[in-house]
Protein backbone atom coordinates (compact mmCIF):
# COMPACT_ATOMS: atom_id res chain seq x y z
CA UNK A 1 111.76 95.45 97.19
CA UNK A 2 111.61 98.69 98.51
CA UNK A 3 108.48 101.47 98.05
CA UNK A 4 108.03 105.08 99.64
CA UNK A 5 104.88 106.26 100.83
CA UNK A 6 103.75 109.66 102.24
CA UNK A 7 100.59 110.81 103.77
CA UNK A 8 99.46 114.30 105.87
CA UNK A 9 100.56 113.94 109.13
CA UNK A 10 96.88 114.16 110.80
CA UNK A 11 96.11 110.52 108.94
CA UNK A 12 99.48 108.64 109.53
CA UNK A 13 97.47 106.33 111.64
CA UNK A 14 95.69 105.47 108.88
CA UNK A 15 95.96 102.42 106.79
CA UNK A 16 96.29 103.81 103.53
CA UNK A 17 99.52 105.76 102.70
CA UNK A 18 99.72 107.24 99.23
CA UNK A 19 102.98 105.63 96.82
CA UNK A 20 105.55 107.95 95.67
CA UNK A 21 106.03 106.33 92.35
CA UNK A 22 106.13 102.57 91.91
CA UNK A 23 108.08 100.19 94.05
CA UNK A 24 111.26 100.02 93.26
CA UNK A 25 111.54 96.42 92.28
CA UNK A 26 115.15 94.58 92.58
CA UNK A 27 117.22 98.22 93.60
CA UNK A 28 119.74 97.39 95.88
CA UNK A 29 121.51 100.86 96.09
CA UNK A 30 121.03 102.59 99.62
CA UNK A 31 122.18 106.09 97.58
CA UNK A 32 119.30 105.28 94.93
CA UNK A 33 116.42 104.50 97.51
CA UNK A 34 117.07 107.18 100.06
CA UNK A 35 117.81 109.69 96.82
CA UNK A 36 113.73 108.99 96.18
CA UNK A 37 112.52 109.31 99.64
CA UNK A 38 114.71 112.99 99.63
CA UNK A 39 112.78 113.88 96.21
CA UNK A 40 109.77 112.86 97.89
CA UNK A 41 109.92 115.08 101.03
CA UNK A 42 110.87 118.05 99.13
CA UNK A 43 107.56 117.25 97.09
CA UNK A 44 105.12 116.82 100.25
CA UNK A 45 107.56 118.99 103.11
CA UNK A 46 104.73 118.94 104.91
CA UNK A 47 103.95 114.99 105.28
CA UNK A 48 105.53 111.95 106.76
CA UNK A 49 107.41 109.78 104.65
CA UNK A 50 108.44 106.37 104.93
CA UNK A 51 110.62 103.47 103.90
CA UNK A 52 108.78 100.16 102.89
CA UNK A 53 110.60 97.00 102.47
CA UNK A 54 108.41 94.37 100.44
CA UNK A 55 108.71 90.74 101.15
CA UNK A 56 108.77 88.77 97.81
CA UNK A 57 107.79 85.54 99.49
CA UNK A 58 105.39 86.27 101.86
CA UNK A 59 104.03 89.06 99.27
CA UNK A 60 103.44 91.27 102.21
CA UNK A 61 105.08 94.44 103.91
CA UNK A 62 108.46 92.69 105.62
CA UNK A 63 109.38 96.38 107.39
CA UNK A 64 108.72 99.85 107.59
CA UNK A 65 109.91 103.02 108.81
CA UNK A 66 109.10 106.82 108.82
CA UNK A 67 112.59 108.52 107.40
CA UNK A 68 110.94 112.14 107.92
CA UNK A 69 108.46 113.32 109.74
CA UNK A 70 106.16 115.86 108.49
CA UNK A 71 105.04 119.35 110.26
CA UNK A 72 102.03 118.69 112.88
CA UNK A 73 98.91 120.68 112.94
């Protein structure tokens, strides 16, 4: 299940990201999930952004990935 997160660039080492929205539970469409990750950098231009792919077994984060990168201070 994939989720996008965002958070200010100076606390990307941080733990806690904030969600854009809810997961997105059972999409499958590549155009649909990037589509929400593009709505949420034109929201936050300024922060980092990032892909989360949930693991429905394990119940866990599976993979990750920052698909922009926000301006640094």
């Amino acid at each position: 299940n994939p989720a996008i997160e965002h958070t200010e660039p100076e606390f990307a080492m941080h733990s806690y990201w904030y969600m854009w929205k809810l997961p997105m539970f059972g999409e499958t469409n590549v155009d649909t999930i990037l589509a929400e990750a593009e709505a949420c950098h034109k929201a936050y231009p300024n922060n980092h952004v990032r892909l989360v792919g949930y693991d429905n077994y394990k119940q866990s984060r599976g993979a990750e990935m920052v698909i922009y990168r926000g301006k640094t201070v």
